[in-house]
C-alpha atoms as a PDB file:
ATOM      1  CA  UNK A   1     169.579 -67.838  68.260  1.00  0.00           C
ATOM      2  CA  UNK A   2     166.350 -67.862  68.506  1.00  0.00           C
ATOM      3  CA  UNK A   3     163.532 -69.866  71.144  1.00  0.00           C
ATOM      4  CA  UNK A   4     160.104 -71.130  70.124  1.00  0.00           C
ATOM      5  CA  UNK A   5     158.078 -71.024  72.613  1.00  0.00           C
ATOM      6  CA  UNK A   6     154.017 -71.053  73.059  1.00  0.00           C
ATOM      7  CA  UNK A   7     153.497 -70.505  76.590  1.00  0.00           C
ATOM      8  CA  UNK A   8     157.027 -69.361  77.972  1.00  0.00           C
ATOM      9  CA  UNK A   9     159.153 -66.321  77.711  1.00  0.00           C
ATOM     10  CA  UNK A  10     162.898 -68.545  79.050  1.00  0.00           C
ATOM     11  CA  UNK A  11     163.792 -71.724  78.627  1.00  0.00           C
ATOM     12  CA  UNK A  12     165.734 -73.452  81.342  1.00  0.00           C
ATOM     13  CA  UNK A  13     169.458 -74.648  80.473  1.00  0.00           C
ATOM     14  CA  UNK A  14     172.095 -76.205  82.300  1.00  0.00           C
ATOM     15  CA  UNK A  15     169.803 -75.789  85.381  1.00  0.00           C
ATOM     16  CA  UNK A  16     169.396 -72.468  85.566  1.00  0.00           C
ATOM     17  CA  UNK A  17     166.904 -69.629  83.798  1.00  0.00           C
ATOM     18  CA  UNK A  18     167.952 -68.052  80.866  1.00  0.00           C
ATOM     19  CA  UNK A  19     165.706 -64.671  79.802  1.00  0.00           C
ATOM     20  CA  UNK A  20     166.195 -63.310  76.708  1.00  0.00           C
ATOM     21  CA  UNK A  21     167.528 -60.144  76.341  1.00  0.00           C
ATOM     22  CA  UNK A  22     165.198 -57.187  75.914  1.00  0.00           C
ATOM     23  CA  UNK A  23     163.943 -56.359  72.190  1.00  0.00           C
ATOM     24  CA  UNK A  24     165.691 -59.336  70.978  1.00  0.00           C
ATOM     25  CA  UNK A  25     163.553 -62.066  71.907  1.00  0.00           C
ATOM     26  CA  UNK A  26     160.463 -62.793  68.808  1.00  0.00           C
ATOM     27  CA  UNK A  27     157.718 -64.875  69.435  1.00  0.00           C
ATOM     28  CA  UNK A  28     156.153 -67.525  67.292  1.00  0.00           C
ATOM     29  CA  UNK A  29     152.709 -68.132  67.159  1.00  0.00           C
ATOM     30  CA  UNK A  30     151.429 -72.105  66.307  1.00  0.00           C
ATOM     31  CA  UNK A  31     148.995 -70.756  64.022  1.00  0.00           C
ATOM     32  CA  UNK A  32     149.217 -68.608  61.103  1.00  0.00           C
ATOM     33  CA  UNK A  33     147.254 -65.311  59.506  1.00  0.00           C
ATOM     34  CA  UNK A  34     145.582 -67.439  57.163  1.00  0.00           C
ATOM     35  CA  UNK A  35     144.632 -69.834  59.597  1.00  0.00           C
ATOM     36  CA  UNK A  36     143.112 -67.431  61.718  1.00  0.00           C
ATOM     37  CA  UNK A  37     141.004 -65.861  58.856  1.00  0.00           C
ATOM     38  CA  UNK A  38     139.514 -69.170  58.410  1.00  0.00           C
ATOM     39  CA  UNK A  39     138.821 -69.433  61.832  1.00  0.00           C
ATOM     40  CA  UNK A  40     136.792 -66.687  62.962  1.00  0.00           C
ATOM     41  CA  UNK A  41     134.243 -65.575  60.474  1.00  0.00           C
ATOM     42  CA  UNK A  42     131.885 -62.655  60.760  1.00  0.00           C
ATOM     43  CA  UNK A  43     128.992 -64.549  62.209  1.00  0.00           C
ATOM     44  CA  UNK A  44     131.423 -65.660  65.207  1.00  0.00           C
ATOM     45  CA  UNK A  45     132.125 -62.148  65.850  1.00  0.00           C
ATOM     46  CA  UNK A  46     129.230 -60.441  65.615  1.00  0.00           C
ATOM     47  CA  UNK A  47     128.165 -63.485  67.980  1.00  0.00           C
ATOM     48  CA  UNK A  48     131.385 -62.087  70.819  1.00  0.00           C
ATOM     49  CA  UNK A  49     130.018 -59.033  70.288  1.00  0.00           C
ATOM     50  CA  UNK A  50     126.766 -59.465  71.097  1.00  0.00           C
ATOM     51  CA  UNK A  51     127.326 -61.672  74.157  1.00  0.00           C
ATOM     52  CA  UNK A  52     130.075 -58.430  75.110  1.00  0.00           C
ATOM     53  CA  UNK A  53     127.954 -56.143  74.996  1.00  0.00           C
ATOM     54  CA  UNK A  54     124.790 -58.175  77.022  1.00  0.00           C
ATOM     55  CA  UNK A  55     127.179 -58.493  79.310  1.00  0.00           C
ATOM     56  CA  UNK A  56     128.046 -54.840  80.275  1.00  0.00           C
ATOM     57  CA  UNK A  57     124.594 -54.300  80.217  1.00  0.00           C
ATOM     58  CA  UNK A  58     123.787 -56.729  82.553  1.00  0.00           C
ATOM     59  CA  UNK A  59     126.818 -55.401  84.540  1.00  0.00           C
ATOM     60  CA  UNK A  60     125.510 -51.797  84.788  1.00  0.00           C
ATOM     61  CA  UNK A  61     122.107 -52.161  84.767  1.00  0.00           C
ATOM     62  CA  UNK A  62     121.491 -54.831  87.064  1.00  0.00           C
ATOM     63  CA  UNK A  63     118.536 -57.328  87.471  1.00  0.00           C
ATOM     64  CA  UNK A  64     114.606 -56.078  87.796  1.00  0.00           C
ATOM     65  CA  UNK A  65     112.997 -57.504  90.259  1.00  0.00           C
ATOM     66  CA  UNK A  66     108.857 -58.794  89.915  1.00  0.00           C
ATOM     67  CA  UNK A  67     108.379 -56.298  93.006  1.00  0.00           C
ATOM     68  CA  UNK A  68     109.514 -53.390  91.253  1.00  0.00           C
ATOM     69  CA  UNK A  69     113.214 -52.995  93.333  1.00  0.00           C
ATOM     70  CA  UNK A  70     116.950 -53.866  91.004  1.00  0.00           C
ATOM     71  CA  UNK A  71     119.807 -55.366  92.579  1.00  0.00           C
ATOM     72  CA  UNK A  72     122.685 -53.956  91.202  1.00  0.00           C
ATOM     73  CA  UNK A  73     124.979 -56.191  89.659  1.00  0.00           C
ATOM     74  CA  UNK A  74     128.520 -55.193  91.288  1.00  0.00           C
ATOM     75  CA  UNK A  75     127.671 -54.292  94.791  1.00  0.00           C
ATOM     76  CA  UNK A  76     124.095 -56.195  95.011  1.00  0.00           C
ATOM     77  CA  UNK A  77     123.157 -53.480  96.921  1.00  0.00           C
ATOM     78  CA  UNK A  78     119.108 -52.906  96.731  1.00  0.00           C
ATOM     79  CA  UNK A  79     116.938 -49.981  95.566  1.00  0.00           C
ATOM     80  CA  UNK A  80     113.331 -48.703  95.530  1.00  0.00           C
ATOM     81  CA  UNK A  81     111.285 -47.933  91.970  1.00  0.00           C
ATOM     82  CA  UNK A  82     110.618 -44.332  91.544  1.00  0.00           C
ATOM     83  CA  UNK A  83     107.781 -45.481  88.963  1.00  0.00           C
ATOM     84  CA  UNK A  84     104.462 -43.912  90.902  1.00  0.00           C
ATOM     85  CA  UNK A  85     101.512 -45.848  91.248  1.00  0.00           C
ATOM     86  CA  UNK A  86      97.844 -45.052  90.411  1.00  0.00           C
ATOM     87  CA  UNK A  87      95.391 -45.210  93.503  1.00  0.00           C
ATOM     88  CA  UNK A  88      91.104 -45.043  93.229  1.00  0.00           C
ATOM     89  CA  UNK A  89      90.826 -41.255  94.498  1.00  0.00           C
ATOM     90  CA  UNK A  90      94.444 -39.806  93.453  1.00  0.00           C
ATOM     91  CA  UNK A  91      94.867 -37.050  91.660  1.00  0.00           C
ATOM     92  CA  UNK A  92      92.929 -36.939  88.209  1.00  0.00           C
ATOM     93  CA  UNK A  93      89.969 -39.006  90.129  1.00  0.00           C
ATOM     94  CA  UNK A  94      86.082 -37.167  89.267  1.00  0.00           C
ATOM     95  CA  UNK A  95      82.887 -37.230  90.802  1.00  0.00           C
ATOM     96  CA  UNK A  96      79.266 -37.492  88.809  1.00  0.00           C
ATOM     97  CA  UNK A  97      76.613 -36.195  90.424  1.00  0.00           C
ATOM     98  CA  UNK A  98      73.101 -35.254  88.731  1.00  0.00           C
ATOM     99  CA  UNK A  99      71.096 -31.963  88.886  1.00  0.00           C
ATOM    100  CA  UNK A 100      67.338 -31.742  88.632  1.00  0.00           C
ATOM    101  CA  UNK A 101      64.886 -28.695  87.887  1.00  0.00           C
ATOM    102  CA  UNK A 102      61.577 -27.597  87.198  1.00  0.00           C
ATOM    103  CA  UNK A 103      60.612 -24.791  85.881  1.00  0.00           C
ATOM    104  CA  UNK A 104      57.042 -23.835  85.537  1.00  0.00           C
ATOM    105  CA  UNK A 105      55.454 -21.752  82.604  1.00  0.00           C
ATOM    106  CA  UNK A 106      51.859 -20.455  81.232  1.00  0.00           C
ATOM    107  CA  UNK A 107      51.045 -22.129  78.315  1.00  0.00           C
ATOM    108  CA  UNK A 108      50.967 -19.896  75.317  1.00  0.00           C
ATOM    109  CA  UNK A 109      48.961 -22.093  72.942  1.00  0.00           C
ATOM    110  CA  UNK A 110      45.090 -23.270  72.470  1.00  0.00           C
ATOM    111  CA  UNK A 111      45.013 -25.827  70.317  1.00  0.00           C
ATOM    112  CA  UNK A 112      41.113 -27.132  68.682  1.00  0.00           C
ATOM    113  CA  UNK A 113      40.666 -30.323  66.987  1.00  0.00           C
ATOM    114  CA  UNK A 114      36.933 -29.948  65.488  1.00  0.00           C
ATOM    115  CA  UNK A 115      35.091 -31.697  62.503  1.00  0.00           C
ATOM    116  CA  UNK A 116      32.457 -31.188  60.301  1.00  0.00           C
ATOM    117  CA  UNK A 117      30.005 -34.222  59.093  1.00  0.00           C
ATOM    118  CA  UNK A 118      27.288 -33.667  56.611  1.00  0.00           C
ATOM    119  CA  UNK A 119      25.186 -37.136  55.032  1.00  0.00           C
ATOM    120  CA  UNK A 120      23.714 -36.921  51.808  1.00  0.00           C
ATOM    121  CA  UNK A 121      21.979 -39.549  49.391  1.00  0.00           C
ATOM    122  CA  UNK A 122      25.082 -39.505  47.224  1.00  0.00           C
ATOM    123  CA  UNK A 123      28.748 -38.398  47.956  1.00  0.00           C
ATOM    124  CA  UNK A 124      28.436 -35.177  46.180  1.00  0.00           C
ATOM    125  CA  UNK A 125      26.044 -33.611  48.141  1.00  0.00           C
ATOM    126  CA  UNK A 126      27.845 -34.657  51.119  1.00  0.00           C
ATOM    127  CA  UNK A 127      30.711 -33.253  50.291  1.00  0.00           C
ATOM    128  CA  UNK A 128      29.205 -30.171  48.899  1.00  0.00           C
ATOM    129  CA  UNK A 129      27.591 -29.426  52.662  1.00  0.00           C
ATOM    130  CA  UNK A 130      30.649 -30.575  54.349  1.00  0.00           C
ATOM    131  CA  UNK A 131      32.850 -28.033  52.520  1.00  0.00           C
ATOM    132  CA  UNK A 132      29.920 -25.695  52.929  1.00  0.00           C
ATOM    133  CA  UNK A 133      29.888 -25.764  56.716  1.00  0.00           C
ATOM    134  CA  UNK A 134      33.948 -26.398  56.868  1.00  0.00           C
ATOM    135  CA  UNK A 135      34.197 -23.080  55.253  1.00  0.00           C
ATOM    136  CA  UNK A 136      31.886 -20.883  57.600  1.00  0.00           C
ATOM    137  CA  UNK A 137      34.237 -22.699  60.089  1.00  0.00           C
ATOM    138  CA  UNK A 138      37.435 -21.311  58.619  1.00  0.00           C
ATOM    139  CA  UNK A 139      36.046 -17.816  57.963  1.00  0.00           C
ATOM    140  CA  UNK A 140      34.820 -17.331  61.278  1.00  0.00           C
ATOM    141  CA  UNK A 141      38.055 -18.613  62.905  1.00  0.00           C
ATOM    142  CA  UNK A 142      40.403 -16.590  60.637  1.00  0.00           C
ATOM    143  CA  UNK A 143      38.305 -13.417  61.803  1.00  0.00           C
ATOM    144  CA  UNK A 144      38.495 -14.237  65.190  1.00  0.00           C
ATOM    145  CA  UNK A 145      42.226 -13.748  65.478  1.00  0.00           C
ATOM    146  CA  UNK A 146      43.360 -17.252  64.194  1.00  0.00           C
ATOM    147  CA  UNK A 147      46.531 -16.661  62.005  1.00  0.00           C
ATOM    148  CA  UNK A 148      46.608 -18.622  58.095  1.00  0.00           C
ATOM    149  CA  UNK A 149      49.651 -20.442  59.401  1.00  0.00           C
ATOM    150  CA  UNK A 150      47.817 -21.784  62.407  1.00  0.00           C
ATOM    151  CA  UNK A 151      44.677 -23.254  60.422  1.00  0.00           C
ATOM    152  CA  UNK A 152      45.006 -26.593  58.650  1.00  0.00           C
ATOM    153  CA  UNK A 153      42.600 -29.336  57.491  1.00  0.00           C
ATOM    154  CA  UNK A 154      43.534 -32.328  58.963  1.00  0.00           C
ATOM    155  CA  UNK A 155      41.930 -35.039  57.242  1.00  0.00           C
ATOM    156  CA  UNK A 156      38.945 -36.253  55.224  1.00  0.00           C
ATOM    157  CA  UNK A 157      36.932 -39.063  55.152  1.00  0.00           C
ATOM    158  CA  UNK A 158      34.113 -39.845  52.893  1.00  0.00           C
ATOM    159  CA  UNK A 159      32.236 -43.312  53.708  1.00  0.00           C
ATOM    160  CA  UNK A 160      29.079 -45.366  52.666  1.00  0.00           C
ATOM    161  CA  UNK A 161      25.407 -45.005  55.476  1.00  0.00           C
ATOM    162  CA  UNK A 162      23.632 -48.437  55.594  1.00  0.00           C
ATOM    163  CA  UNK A 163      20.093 -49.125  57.173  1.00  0.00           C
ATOM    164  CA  UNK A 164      20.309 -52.002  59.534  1.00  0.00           C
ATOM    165  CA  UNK A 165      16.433 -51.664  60.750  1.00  0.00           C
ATOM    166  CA  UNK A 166      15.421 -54.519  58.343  1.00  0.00           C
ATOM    167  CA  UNK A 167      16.088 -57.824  58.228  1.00  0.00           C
ATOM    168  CA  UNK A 168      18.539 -59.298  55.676  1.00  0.00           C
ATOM    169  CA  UNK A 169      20.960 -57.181  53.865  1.00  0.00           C
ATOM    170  CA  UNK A 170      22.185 -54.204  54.900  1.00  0.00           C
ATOM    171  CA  UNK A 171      20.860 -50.850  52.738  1.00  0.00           C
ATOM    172  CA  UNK A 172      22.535 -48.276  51.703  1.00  0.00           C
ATOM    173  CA  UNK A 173      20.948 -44.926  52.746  1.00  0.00           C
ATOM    174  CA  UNK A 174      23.522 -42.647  51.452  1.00  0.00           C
ATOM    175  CA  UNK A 175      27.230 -41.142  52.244  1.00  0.00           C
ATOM    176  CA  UNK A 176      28.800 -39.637  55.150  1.00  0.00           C
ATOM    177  CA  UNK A 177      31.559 -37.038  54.953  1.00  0.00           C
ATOM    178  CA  UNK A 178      33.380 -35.690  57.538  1.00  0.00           C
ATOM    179  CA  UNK A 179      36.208 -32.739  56.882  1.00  0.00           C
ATOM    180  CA  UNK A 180      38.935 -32.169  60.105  1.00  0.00           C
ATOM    181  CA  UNK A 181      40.060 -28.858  61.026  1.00  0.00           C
ATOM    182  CA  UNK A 182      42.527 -27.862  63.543  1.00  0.00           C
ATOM    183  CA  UNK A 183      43.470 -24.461  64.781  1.00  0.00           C
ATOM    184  CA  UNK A 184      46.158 -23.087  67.438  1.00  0.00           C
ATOM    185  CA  UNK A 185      44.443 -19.943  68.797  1.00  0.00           C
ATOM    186  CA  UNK A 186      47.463 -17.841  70.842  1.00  0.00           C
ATOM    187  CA  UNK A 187      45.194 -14.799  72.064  1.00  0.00           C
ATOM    188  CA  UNK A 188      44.190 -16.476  75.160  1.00  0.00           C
ATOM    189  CA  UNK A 189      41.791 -13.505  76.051  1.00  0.00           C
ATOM    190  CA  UNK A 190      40.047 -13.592  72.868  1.00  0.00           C
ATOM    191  CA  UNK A 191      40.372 -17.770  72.394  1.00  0.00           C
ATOM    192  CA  UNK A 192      36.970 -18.566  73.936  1.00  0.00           C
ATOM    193  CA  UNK A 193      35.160 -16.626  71.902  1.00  0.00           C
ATOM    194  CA  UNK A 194      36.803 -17.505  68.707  1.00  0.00           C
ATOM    195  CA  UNK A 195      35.383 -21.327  69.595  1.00  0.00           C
ATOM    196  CA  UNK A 196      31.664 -19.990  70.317  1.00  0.00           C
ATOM    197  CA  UNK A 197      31.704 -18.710  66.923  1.00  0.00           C
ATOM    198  CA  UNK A 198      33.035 -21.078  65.329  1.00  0.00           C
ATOM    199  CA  UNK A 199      31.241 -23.801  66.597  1.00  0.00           C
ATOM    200  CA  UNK A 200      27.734 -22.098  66.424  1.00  0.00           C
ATOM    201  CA  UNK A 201      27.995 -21.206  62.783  1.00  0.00           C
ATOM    202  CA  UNK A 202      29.143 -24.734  61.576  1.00  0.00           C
ATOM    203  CA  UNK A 203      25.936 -25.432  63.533  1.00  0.00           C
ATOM    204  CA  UNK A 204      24.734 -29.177  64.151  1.00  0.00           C
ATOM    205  CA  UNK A 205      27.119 -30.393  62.017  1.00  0.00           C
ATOM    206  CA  UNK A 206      30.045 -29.268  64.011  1.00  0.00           C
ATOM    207  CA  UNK A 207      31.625 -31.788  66.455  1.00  0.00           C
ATOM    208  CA  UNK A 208      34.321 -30.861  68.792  1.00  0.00           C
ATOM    209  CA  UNK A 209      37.060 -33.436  69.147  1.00  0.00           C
ATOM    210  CA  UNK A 210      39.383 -31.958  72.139  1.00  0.00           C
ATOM    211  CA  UNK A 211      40.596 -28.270  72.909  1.00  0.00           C
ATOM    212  CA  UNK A 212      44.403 -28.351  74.919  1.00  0.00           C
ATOM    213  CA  UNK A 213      46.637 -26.152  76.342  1.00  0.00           C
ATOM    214  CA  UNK A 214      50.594 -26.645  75.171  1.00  0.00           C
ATOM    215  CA  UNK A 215      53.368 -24.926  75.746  1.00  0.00           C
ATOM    216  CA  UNK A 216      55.684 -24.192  73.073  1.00  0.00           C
ATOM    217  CA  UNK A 217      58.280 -21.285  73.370  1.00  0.00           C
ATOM    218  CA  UNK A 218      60.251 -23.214  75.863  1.00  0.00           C
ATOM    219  CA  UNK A 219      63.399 -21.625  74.960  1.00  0.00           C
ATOM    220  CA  UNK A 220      63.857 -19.130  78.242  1.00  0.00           C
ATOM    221  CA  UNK A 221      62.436 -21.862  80.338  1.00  0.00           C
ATOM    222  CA  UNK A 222      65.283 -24.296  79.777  1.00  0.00           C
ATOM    223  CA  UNK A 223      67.379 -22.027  79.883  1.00  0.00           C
ATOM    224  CA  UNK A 224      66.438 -21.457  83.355  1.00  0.00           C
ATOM    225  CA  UNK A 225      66.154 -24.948  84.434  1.00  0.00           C
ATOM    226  CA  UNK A 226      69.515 -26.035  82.823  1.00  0.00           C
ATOM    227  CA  UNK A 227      71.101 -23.153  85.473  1.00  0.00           C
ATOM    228  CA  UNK A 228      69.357 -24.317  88.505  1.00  0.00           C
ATOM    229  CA  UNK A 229      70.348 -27.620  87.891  1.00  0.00           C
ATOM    230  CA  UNK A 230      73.731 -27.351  87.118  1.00  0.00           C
ATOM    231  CA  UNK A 231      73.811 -25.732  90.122  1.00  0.00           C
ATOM    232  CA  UNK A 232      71.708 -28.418  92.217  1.00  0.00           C
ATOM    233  CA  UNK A 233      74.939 -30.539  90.660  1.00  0.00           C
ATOM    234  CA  UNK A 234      77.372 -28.726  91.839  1.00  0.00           C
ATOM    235  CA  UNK A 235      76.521 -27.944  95.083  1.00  0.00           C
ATOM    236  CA  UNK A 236      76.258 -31.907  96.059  1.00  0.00           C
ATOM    237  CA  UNK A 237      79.519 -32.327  93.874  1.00  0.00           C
ATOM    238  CA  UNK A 238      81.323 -29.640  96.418  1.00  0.00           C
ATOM    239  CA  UNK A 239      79.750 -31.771  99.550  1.00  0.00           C
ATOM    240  CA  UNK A 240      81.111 -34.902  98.580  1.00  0.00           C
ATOM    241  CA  UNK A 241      84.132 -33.453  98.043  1.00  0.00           C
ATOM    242  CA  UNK A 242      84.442 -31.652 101.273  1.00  0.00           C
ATOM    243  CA  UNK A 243      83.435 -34.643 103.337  1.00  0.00           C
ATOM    244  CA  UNK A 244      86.443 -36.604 101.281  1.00  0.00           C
ATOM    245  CA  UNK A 245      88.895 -33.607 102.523  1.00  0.00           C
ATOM    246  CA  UNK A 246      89.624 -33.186  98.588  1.00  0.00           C
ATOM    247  CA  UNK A 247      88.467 -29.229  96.424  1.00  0.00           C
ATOM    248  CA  UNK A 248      86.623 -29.393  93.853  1.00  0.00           C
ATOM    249  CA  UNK A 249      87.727 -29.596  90.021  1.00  0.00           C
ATOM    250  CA  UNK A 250      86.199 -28.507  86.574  1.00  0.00           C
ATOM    251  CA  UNK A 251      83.279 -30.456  85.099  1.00  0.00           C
ATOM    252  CA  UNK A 252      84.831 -32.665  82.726  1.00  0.00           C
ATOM    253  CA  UNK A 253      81.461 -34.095  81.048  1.00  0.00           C
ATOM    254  CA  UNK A 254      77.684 -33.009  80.864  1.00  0.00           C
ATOM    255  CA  UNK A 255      74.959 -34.867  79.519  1.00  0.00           C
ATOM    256  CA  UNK A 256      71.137 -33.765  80.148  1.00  0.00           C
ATOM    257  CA  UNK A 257      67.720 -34.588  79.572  1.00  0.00           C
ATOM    258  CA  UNK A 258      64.973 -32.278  79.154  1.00  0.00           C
ATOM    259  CA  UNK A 259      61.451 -32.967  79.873  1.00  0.00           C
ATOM    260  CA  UNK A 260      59.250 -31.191  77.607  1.00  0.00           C
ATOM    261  CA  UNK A 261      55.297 -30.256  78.839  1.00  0.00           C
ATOM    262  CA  UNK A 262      52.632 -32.201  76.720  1.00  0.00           C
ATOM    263  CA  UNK A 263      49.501 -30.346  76.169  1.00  0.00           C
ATOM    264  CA  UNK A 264      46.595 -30.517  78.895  1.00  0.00           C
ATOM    265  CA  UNK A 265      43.088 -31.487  77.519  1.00  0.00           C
ATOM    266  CA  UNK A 266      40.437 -29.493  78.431  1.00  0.00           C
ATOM    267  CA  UNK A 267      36.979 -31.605  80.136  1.00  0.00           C
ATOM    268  CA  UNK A 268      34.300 -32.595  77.957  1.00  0.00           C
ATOM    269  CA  UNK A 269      32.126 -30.151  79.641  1.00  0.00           C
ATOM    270  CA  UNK A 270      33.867 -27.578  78.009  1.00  0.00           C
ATOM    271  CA  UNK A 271      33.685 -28.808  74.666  1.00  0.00           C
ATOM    272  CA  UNK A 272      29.682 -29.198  74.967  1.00  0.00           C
ATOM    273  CA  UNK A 273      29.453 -25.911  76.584  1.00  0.00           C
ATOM    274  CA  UNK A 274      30.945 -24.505  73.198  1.00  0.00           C
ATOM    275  CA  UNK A 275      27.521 -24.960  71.268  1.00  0.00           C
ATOM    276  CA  UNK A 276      26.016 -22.600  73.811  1.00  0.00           C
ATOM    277  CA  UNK A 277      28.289 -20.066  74.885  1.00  0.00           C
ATOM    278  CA  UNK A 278      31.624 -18.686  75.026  1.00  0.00           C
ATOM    279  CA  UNK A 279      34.400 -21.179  76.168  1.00  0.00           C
ATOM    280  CA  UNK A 280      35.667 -19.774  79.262  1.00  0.00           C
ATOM    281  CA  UNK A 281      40.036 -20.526  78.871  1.00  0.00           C
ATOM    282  CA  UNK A 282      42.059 -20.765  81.908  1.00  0.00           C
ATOM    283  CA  UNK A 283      45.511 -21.461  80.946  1.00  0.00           C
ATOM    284  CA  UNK A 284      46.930 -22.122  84.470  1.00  0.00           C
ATOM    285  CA  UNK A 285      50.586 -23.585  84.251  1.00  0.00           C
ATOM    286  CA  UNK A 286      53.090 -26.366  82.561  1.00  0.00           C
ATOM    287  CA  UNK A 287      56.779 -27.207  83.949  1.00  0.00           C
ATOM    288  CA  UNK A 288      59.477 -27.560  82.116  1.00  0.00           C
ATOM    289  CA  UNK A 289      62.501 -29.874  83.667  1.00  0.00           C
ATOM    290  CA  UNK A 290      65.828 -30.513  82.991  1.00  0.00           C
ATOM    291  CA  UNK A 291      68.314 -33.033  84.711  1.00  0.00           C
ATOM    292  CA  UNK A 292      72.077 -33.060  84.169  1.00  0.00           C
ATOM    293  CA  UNK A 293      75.036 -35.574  84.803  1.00  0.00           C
ATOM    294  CA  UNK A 294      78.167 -33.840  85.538  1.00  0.00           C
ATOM    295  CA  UNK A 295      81.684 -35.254  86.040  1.00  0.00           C
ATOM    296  CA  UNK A 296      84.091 -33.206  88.389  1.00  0.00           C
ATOM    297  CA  UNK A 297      87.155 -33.309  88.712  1.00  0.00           C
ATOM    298  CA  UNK A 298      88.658 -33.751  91.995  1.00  0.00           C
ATOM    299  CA  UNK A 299      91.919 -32.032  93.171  1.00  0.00           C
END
């Protein structure tokens, strides 16, 4: 015979507890298979599983702290982040310093800026004497050792002469012309010389409009500065980092700015002195400089 029972294993007769005997006893459950199947659907389990498995985590992992310790969850006992942190001067931290150098040089260039005005009734004979004395000016420098790459002319103007003496309108007397030339002249020793001639054949009609000194292979001169001040960088880089108790690292960045020479004007006196004599050149010097920004590294 057989018990039902939902929360049992005996059931108590005649005062006294009767257990089945083993193997023979079969429980009944209240509910059947199909009511169970109805019962818990897939969403309900993935939903136990889900809240199963947050829980183990939770179990293992513990609870993170804001201050960077965890409390473990089955013995609450407390331990320390091994994250590391970042501090201003750690490891990784640079230095920038800047470098500065001059570098001086002889200038290796004569540059003349001269023009050539002739006034005539009408524009054509201006012109024709302009070109007339522009061209003794040429010859004369070309055979003075003036290169064809270094000679250009540099401009042209042709305008109108009035005669303001009287009253009323303005009359016209004729036209001006004026032709530009401009010359670099690199033999310094033969440079003043070139100029005398130059400007005494053009005669009156030659005006000198500034003679300069420039400097313009630069190449090996900032090369020269960009070493010395690298090294003006470095060596207050590896002071800094000596008095900080720290070595120092590789440069990590370099920017630079180079300061190129601009040509020196020569006085007026020399340009009038032209007409009469040889122009006496004294190329003296020009500096080149060159500052850098460098970022160390600091170890």
């Amino acid at each position: 015979m057989f018990e039902h029972s939902s929360q049992r294993t005996g059931v108590e007769r005649a005062g006294s507890l009767w257990k089945e005997p083993p193997g023979r006893f079969v429980r009944h459950s209240s509910m059947t298979l199909a009511d169970l199947t109805s019962v818990i659907t897939p969403r309900r389990a993935s939903l136990v599983l889900i809240a199963a498995l947050s829980l183990t985590v939770a179990h293992l992992a513990g609870v993170t702290r804001s201050d960077g310790t965890s409390v473990a969850a089955s013995t609450g006992a407390v331990t320390s982040s091994t994250q590391p942190s970042t501090i201003a001067g750690g490891a990784g931290a640079g230095i920038t310093v800047s470098g500065q150098a001059d570098v001086a040089g002889i200038p290796d260039t004569l540059r003349l800026d001269l023009s050539v005005v002739a006034t005539a009734p009408s524009v054509s004979e201006a012109l024709a004497k302009a070109n007339g004395s522009a061209d003794a000016v040429q010859k004369s420098l070309l055979g003075n050792g003036v290169g064809k790459k270094d000679l250009q002319t540099s401009g042209l103007n042709i305008a109108p002469s009035y005669d303001y003496t009287k009253s009323g309108e303005p009359r016209l007397k004729g036209y001006v012309v004026s032709e530009s030339v401009s010359a670099k002249l690199r033999d310094f020793g033969r440079a003043g010389d070139a100029i005398g001639k130059a400007v005494r054949v053009g005669g009156n009609a030659v005006q000198v409009n500034g003679i300069s000194l420039d400097l313009e292979d630069t190449g090996a001169l900032v090369a020269q500065a960009r070493d010395r001040a690298f090294a003006d960088a470095m060596a207050k880089a590896e002071q800094y980092a000596k008095a900080a108790g720290r070595s120092l690292g590789a440069a990590a960045s370099i920017a630079e700015t180079v300061v190129a020479p601009s040509p020196i004007s020569m006085p007026l006196a020399a340009m009038s002195q032209a007409k009469q004599a040889d122009v006496p050149i004294q190329p003296g010097s020009q500096q080149v400089g060159v500052t850098v920004t460098v970022v160390f590294a600091m170890r």
